[in-house]
Protein backbone atom coordinates (compact mmCIF):
# COMPACT_ATOMS: atom_id res chain seq x y z
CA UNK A 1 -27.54 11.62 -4.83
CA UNK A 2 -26.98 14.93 -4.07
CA UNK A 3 -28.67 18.53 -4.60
CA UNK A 4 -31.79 18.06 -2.91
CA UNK A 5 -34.19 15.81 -1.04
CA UNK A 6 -36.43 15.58 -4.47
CA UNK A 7 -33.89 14.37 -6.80
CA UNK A 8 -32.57 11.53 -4.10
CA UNK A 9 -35.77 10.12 -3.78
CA UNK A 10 -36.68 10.73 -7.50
CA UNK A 11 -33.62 9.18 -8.57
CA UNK A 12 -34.34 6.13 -6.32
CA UNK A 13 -37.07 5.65 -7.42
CA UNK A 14 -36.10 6.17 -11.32
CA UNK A 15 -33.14 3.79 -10.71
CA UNK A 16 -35.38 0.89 -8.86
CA UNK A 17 -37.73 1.05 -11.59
CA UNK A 18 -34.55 0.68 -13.84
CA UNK A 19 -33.54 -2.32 -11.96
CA UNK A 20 -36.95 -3.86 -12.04
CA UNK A 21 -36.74 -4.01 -15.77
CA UNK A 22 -33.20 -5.59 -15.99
CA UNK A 23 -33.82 -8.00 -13.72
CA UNK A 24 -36.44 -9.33 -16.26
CA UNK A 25 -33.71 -9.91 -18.46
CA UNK A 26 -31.76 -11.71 -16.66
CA UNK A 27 -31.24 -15.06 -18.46
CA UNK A 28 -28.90 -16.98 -16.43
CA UNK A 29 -28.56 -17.46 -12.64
CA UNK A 30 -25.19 -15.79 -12.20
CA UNK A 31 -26.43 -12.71 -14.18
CA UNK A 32 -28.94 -11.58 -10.88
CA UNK A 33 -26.70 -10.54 -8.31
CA UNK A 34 -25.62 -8.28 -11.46
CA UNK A 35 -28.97 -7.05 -12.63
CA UNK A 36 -29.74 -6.22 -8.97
CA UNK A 37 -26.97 -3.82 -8.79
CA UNK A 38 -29.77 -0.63 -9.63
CA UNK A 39 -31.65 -1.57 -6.60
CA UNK A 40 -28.46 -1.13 -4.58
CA UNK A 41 -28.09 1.99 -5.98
CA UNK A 42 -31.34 2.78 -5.45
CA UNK A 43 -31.41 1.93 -2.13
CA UNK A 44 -28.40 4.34 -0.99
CA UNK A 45 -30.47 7.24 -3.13
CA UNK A 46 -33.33 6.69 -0.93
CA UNK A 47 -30.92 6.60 2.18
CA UNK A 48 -29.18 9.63 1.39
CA UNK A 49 -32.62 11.59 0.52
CA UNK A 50 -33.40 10.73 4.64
CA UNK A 51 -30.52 12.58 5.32
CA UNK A 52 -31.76 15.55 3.30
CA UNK A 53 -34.40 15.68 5.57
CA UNK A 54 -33.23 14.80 8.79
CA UNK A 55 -29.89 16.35 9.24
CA UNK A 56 -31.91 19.96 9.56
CA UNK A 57 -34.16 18.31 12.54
CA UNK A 58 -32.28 17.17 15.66
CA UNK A 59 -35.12 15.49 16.54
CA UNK A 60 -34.53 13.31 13.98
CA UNK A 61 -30.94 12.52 15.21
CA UNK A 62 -31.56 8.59 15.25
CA UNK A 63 -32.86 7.88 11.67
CA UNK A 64 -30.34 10.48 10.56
CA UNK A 65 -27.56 8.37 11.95
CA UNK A 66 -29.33 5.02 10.61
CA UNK A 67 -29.64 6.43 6.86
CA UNK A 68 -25.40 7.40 7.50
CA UNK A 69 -25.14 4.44 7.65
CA UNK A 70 -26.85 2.71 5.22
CA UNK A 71 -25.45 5.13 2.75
CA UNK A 72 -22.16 5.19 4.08
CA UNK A 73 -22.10 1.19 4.12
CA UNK A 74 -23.13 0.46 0.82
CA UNK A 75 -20.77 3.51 -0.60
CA UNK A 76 -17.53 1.72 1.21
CA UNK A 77 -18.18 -1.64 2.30
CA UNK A 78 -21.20 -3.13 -0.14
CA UNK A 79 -19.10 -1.70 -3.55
CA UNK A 80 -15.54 -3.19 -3.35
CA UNK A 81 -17.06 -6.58 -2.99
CA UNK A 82 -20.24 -6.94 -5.09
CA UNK A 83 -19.05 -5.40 -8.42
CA UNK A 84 -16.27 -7.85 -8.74
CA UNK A 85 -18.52 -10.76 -7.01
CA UNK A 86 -21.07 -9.83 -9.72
CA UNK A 87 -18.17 -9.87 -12.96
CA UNK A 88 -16.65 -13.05 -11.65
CA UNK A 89 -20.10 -14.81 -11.57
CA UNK A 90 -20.81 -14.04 -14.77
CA UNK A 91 -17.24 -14.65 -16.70
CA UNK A 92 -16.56 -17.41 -18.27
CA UNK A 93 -13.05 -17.14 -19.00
CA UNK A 94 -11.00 -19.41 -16.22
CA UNK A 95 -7.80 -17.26 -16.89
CA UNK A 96 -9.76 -14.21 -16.77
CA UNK A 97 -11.39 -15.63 -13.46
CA UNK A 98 -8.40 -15.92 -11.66
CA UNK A 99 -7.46 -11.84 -11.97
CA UNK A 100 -10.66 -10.85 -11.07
CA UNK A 101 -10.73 -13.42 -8.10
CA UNK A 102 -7.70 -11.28 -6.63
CA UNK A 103 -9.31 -8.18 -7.13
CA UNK A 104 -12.03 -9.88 -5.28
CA UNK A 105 -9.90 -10.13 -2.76
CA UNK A 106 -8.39 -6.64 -2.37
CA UNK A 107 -12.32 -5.56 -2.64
CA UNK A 108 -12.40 -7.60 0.43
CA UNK A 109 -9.82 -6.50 2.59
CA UNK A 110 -10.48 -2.66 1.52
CA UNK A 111 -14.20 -3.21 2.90
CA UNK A 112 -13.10 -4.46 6.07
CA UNK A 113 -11.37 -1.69 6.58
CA UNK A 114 -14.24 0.74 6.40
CA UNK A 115 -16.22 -1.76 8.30
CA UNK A 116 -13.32 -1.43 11.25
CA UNK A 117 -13.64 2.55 10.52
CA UNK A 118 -17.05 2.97 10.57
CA UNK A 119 -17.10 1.16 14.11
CA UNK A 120 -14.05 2.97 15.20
CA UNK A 121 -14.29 6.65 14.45
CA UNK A 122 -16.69 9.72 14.33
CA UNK A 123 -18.99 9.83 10.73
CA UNK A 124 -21.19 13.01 10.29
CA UNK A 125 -23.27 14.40 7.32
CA UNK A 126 -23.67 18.00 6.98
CA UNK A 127 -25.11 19.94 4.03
CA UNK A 128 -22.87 22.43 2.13
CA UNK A 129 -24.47 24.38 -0.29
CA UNK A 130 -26.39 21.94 -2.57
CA UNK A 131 -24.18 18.76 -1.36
CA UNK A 132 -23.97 16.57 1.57
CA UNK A 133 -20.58 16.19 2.95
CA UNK A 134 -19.81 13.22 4.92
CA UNK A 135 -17.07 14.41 7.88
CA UNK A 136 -15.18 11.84 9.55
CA UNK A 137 -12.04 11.49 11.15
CA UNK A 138 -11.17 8.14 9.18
CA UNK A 139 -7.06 8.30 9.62
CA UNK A 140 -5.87 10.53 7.11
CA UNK A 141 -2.37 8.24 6.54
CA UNK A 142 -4.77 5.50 4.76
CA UNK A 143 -7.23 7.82 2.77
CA UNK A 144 -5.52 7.99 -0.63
CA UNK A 145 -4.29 4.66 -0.37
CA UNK A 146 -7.46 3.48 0.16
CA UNK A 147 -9.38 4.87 -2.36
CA UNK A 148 -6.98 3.85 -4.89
CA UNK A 149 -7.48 0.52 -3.57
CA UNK A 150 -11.19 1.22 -3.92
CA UNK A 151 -11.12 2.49 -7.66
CA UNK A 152 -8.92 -0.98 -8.16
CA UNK A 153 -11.48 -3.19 -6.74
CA UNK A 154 -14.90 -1.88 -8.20
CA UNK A 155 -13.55 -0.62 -11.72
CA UNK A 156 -10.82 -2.84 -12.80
CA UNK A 157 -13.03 -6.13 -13.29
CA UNK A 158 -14.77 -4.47 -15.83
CA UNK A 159 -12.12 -3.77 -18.14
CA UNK A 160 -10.68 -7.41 -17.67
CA UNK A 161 -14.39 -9.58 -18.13
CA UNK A 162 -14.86 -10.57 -21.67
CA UNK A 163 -18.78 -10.30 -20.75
CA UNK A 164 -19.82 -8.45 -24.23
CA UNK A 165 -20.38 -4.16 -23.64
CA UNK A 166 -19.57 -4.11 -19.72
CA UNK A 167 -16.01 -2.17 -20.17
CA UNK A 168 -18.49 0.61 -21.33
CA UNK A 169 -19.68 0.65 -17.59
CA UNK A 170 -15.88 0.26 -16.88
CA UNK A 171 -15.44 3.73 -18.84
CA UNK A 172 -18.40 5.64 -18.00
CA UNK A 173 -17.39 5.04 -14.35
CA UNK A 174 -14.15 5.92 -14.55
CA UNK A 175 -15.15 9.33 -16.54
CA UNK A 176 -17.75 9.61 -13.32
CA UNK A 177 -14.76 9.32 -10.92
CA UNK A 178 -12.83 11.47 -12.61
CA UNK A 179 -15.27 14.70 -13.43
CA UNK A 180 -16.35 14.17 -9.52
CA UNK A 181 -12.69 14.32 -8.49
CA UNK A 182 -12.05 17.49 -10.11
CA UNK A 183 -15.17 19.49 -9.65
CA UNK A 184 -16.71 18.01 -6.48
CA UNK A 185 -13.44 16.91 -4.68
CA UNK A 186 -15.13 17.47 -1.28
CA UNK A 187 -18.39 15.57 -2.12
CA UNK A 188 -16.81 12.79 -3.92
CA UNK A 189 -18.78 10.28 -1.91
CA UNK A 190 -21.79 11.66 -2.80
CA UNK A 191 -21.41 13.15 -6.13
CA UNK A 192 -19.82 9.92 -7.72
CA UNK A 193 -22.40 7.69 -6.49
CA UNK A 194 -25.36 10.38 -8.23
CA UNK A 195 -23.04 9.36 -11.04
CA UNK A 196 -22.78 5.78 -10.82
CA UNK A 197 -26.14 5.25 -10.96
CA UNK A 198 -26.97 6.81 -13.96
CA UNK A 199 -24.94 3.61 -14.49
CA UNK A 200 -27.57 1.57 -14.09
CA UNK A 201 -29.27 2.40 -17.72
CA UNK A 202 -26.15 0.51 -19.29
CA UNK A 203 -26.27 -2.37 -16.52
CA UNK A 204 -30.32 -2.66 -18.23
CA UNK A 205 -28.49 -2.41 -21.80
CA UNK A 206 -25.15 -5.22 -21.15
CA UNK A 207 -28.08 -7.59 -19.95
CA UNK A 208 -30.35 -6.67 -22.27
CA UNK A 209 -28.01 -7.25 -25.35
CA UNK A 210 -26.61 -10.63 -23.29
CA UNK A 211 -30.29 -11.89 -23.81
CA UNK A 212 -31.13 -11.34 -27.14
CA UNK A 213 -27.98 -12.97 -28.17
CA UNK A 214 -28.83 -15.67 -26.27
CA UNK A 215 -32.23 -16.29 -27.32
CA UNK A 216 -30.86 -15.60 -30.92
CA UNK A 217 -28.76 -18.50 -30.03
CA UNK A 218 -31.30 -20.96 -28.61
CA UNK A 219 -33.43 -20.00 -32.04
CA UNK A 220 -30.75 -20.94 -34.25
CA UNK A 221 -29.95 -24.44 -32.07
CA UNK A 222 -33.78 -25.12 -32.56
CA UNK A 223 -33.40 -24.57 -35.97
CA UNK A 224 -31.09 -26.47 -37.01
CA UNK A 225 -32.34 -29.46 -34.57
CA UNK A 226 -35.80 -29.02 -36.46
CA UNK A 227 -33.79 -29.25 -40.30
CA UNK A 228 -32.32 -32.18 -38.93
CA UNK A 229 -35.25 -34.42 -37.57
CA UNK A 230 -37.30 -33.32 -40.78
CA UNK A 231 -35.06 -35.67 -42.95
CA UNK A 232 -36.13 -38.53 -41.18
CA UNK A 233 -39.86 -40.40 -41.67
CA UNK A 234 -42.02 -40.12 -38.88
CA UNK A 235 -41.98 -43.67 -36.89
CA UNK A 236 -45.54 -45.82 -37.40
């Protein structure tokens, strides 16, 4: 999150707080690694709030580089692969499966990539004004590319699941993306993840709806197994 030191660790906190409530609602095992997406998000917040404070300090130098890279790893290697990992687990649709599986895939090979450019080439935060700007010299050739690639892999599973509500997420991200492209071009790695997790509030809303239909569900089941036993006499 950008702006200031306060708001990254407020907004961690805020968000991991947010999490901790979804995750009570998840209902079904391959609804958690979805439900713990606010932590994640939380987690790079609190990373990127380190920065606020160390990149001043040069005494600070090694946790400054450690909380880069935290940040920087979850922003570019964690994303492409646990949003659609997350979507698949939780589809039910085999056709439906099978697309996201492939952008799966592509979420794959696009974080290997950073992984191979975060080990390869110079990374370095520096504040501008009320942002943090991550410099690199990342080849240039591969940047738009690759961040089309990246916009494939972490928002196009949400507009294919037929999970109930999560294209909203699909929408509100891609709105994210898009004011932070326009307004905060050189921040965008910062900037859109302060957006995307304000996210997080309709992650705690898709689940939350997911379980009251399903114990609406399990209610009416129990129903209509009690109405059918009470027609028979109870055995001596």
């Amino acid at each position: 999150m950008c702006f200031s030191p306060e708001a990254s660790f407020a907004g961690g906190a805020i968000i991991c707080a947010i999490g901790a409530v979804t995750i009570r609602k998840v209902h079904r095992p391959s609804q958690i690694l979805f439900a713990c997406i606010p932590f994640f998000f939380g987690l790079q917040q609190f990373a990127e709030g380190l920065l606020w404070l160390t990149i001043p300090l040069t005494q600070y130098q090694g946790i400054q580089k450690f909380a880069t890279y935290i940040f920087m790893t979850m922003a570019q290697v964690i994303w492409p692969v646990l949003i659609p990992l997350s979507v698949l687990l939780m589809e039910g649709e085999e056709r439906k499966k099978k697309q996201i599986k492939i952008l799966l895939i592509v979420g794959g090979v696009l974080s290997l990539y950073y992984v191979i450019c975060l080990m390869s080439f110079h990374l370095s935060p520096k504040i501008v004004g009320y942002h943090i700007k991550y410099c690199n010299d990342f080849p240039e050739s591969l940047a738009n590319v690759a961040f089309l690639f990246y916009l494939i892999a972490t928002i196009t599973p949400l507009f294919i699941s037929s999970v109930k509500r999560i294209h909203w997420m699909g929408i509100l991200m891609s709105l994210s993306c898009l004011v932070t492209a326009i307004f905060f071009t050189q921040y965008l790695t910062s900037v859109w993840c302060f957006f995307a997790a304000l996210i997080s509030a309709v992650i705690y809303w898709i689940l939350n709806d997911l379980q009251k239909e399903f114990l609406l569900t399990r209610f009416r089941l129990l129903r209509i197994h009690k109405d059918e036993n009470a027609g028979y006499p109870e055995s001596e």
